[in-house]
C-alpha atoms as a PDB file:
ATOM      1  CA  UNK A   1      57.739 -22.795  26.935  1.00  0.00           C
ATOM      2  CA  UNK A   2      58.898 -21.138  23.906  1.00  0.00           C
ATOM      3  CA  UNK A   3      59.475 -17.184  24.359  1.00  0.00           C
ATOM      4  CA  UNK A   4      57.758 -15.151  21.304  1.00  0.00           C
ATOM      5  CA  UNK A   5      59.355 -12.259  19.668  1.00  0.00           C
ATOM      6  CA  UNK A   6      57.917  -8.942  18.810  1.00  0.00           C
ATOM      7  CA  UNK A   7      56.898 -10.176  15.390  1.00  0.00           C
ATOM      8  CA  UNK A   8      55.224 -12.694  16.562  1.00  0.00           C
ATOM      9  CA  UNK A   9      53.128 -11.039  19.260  1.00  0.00           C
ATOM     10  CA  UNK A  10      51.908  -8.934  16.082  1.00  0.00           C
ATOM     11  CA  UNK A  11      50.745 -12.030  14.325  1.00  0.00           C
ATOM     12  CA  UNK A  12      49.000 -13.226  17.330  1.00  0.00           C
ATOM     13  CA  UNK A  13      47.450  -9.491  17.063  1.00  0.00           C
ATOM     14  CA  UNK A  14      46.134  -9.497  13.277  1.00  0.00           C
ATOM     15  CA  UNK A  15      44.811 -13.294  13.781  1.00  0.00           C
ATOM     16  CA  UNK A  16      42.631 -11.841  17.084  1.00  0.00           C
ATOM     17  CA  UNK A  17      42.235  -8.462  15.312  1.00  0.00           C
ATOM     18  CA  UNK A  18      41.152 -10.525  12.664  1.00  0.00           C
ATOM     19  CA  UNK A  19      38.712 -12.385  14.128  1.00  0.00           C
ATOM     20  CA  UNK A  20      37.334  -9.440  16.053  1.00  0.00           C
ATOM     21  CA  UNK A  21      36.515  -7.940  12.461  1.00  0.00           C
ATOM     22  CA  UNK A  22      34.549 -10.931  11.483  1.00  0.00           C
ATOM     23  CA  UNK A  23      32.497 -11.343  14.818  1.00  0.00           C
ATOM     24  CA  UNK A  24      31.901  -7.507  14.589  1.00  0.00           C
ATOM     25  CA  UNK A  25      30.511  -7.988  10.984  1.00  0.00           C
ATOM     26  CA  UNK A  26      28.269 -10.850  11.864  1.00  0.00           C
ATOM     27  CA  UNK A  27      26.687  -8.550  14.397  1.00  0.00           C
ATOM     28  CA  UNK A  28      26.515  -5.931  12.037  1.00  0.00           C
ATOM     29  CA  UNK A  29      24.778  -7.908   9.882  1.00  0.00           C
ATOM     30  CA  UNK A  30      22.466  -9.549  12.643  1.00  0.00           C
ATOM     31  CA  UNK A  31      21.556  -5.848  13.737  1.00  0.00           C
ATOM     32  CA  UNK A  32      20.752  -4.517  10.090  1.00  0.00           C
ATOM     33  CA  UNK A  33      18.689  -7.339   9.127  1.00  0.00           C
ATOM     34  CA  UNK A  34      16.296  -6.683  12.775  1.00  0.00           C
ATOM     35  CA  UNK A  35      16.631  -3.642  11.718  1.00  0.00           C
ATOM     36  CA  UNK A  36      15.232  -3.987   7.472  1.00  0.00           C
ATOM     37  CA  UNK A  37      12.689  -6.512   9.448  1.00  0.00           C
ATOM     38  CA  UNK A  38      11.655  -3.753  11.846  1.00  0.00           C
ATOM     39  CA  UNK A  39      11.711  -1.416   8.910  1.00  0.00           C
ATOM     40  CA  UNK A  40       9.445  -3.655   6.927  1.00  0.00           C
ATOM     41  CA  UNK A  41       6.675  -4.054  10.084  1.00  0.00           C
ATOM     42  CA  UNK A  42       6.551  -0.348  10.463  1.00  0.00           C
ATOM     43  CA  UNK A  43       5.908  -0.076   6.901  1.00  0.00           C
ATOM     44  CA  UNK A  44       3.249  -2.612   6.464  1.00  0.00           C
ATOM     45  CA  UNK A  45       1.639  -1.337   9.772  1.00  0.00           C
ATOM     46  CA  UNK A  46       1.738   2.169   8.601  1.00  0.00           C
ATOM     47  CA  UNK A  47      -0.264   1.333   5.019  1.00  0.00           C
ATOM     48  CA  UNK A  48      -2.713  -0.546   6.920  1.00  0.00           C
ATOM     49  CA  UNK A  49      -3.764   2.018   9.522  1.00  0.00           C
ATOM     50  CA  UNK A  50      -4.141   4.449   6.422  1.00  0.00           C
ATOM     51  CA  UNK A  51      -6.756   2.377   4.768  1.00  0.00           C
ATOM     52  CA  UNK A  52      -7.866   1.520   8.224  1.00  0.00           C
ATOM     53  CA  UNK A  53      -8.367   5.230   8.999  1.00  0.00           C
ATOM     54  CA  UNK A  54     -10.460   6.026   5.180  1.00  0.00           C
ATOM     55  CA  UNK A  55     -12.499   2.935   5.755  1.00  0.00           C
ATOM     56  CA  UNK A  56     -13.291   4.008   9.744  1.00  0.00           C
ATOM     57  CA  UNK A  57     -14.295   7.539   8.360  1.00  0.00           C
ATOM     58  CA  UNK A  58     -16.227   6.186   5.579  1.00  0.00           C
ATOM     59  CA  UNK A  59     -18.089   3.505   8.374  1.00  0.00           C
ATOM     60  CA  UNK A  60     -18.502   6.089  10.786  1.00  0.00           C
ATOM     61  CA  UNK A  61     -19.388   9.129   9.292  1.00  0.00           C
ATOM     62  CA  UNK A  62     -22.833   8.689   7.661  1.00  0.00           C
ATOM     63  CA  UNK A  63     -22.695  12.132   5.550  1.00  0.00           C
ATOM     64  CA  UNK A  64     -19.496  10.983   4.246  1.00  0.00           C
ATOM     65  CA  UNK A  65     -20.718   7.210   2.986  1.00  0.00           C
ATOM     66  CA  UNK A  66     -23.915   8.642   2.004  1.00  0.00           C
ATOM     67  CA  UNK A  67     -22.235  10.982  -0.280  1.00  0.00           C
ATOM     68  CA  UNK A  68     -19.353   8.382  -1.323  1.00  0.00           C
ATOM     69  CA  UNK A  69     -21.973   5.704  -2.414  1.00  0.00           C
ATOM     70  CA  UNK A  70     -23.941   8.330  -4.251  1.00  0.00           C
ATOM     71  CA  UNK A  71     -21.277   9.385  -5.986  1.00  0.00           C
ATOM     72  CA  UNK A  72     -19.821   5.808  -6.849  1.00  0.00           C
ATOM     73  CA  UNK A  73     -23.510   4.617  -8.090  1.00  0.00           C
ATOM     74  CA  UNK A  74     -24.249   7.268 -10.064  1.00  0.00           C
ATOM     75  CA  UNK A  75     -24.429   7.440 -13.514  1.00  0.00           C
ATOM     76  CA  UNK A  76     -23.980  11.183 -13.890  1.00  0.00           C
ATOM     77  CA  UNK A  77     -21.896  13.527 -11.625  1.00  0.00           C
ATOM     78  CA  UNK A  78     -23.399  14.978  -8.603  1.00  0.00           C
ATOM     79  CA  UNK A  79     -23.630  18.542  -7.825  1.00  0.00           C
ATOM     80  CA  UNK A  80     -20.653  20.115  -7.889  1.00  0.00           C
ATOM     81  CA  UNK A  81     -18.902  20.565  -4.646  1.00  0.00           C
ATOM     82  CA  UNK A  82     -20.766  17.013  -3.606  1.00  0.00           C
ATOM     83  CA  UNK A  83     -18.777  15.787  -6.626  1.00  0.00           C
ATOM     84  CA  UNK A  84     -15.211  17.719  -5.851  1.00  0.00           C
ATOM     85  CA  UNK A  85     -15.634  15.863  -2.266  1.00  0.00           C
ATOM     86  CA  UNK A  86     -15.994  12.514  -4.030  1.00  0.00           C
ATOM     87  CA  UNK A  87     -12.730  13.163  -5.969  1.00  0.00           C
ATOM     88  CA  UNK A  88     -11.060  14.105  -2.895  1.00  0.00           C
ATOM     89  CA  UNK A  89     -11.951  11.342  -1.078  1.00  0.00           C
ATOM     90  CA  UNK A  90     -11.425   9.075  -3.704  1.00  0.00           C
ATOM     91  CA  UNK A  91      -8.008   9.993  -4.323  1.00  0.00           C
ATOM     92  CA  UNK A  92      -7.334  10.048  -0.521  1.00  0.00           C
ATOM     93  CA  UNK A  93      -8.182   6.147  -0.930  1.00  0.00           C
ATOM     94  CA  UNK A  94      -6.265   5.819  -4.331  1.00  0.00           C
ATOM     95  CA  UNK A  95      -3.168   7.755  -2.706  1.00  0.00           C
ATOM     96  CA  UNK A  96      -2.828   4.921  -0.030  1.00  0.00           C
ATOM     97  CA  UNK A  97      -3.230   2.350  -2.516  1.00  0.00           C
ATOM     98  CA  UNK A  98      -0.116   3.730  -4.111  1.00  0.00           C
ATOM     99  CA  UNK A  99       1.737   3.743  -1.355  1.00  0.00           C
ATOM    100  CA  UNK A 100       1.263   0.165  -0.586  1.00  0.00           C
ATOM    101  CA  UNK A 101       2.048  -0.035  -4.257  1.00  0.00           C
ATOM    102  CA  UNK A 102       5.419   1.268  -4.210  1.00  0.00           C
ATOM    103  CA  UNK A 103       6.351   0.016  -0.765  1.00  0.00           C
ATOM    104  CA  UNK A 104       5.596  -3.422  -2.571  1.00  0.00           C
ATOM    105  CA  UNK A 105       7.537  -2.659  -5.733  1.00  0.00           C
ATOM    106  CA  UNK A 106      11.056  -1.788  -3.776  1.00  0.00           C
ATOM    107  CA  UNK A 107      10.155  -4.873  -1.497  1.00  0.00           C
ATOM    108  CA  UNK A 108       9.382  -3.294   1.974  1.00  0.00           C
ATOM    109  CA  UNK A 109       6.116  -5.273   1.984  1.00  0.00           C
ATOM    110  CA  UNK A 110       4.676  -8.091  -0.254  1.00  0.00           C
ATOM    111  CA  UNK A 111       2.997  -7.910  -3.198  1.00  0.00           C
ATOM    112  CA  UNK A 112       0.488 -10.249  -1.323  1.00  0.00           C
ATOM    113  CA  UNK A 113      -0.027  -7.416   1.672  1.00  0.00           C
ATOM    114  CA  UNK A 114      -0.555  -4.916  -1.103  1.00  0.00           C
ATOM    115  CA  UNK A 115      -2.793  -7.218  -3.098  1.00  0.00           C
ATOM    116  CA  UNK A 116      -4.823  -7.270   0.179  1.00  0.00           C
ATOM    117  CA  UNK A 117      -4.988  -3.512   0.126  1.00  0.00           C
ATOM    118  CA  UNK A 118      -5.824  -2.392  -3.658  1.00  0.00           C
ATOM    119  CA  UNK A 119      -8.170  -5.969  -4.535  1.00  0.00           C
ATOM    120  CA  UNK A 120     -11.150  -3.456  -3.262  1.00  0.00           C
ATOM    121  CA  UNK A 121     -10.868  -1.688  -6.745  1.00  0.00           C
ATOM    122  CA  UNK A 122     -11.847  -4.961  -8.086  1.00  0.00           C
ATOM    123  CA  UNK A 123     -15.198  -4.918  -6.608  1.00  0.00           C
ATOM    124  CA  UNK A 124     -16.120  -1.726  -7.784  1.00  0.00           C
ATOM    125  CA  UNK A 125     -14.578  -1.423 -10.908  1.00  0.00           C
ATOM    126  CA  UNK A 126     -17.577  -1.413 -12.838  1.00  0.00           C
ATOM    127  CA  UNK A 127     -19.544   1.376 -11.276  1.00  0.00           C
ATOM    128  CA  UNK A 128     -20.052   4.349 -12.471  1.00  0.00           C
ATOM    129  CA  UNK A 129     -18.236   7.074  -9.954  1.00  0.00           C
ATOM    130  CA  UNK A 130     -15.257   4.562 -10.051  1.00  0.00           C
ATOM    131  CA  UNK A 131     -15.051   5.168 -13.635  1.00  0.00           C
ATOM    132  CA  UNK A 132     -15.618   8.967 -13.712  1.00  0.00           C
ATOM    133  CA  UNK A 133     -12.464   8.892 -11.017  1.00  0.00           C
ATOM    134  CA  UNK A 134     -10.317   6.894 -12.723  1.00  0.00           C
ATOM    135  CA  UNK A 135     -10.869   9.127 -16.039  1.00  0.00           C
ATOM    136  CA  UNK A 136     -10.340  12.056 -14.609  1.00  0.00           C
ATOM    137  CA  UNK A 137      -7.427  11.501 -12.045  1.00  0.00           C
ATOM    138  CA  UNK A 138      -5.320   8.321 -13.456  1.00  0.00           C
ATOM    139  CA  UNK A 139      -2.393  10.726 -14.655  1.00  0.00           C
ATOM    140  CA  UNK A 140      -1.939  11.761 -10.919  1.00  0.00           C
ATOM    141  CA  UNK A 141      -0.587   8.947 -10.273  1.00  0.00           C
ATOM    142  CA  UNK A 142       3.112   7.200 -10.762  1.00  0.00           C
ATOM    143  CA  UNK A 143       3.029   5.925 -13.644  1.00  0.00           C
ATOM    144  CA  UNK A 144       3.528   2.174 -12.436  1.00  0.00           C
ATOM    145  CA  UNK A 145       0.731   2.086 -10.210  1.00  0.00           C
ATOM    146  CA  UNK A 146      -1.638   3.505 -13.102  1.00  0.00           C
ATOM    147  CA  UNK A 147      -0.884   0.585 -14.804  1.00  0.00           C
ATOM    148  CA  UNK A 148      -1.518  -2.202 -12.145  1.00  0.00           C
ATOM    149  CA  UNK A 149      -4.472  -0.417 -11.535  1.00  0.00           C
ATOM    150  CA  UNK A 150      -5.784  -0.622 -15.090  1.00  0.00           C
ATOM    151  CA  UNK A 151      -5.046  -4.298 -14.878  1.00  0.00           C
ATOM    152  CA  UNK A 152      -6.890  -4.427 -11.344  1.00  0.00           C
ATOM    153  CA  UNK A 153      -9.658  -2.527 -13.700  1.00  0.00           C
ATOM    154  CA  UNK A 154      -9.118  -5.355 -16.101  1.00  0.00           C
ATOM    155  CA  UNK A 155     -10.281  -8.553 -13.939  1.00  0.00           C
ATOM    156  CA  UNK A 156     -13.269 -10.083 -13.593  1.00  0.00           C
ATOM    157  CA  UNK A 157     -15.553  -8.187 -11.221  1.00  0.00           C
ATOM    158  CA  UNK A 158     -15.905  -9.730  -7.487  1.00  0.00           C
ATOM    159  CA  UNK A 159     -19.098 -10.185  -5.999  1.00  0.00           C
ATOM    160  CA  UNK A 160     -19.756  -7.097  -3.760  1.00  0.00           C
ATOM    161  CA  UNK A 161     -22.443  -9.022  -1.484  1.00  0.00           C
ATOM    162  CA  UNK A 162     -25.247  -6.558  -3.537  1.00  0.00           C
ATOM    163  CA  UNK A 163     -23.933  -3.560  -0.947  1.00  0.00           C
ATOM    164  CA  UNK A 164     -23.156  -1.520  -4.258  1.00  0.00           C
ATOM    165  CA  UNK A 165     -26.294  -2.188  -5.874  1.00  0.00           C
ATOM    166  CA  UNK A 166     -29.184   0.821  -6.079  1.00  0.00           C
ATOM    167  CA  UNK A 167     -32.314  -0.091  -5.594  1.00  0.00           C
ATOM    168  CA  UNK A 168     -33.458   3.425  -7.442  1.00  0.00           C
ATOM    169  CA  UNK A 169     -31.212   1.481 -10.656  1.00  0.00           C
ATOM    170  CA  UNK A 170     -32.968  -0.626 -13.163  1.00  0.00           C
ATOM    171  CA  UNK A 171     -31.818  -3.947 -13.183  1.00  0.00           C
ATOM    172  CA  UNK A 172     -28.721  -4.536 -14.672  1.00  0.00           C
ATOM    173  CA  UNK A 173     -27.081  -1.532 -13.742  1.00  0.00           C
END
């Protein structure tokens, strides 16, 4: 066997040092993508238990539907403060729209999650309180999501299985 000298003992020792560098990397790399993944489910999760939550309150609180679907029928504002709620909870909605919105725009979640999500405005686009919102509060909003809402605004209406339609309306309306 063949005796190694000093400089070659260090060669041995950058070619394993070496090699320790690159298998350190790969788990680097392993760990950070579980972690962007982990990242990406707590993200998703998170925007769907805050639409979860303003559709549970709107389901389950009768005072607060009642005064949502009066305000989203009707042609003309309601009373004031009845009216200030409606905003309020309407922008509560809107506000978690956005941030599925710009979670989707720096790729944390998909744009077909957030589609999921913000679609709703499609279906009531064309009533009256959605419009009187929109008027009023679209420059609260970033500036990006103001526009993909206007083009949500822009589609064809979907078919709301009539639960948006007043009976105290004349047809058509």
């Amino acid at each position: 066997m063949m005796k190694l000298k000093l400089s070659d003992w260090a060669s041995v020792a950058e070619i394993v040092g070496a090699a320790a560098v690159i298998i350190s990397l790969v788990y680097v790399g392993y760990q950070v993508n579980d972690n962007t993944s982990a990242i990406r489910s707590a993200a998703a999760n998170d925007a769907s238990v805050a639409m979860q939550s303003w559709y549970q309150e709107m389901g389950s609180n009768r005072a607060a539907s009642d005064l949502w679907f009066n305000a989203m029928t009707s042609p003309e504002p309601l009373p004031t403060h009845d009216e200030f709620q409606f905003m309020m909870m309407m922008h509560a909605c809107l506000l978690g729209m956005q941030n599925s919105y710009l979670l989707s725009q720096e790729g944390t979640i998909d744009a077909e999650f957030r589609e999921g999500i913000t679609t709703a405005i499609v279906a009531v686009k064309d009533l009256p309180g959605m419009m009187r919102y929109w008027r009023q509060r679209r420059d609260f909003f970033h500036s990006g999501f103001s526009e993909y809402i206007d083009g949500l605004l822009a589609r064809e209406a979907i078919e709301t299985l009539d639960m948006y339609k007043r009976s105290d309306l004349p047809s058509g309306q």
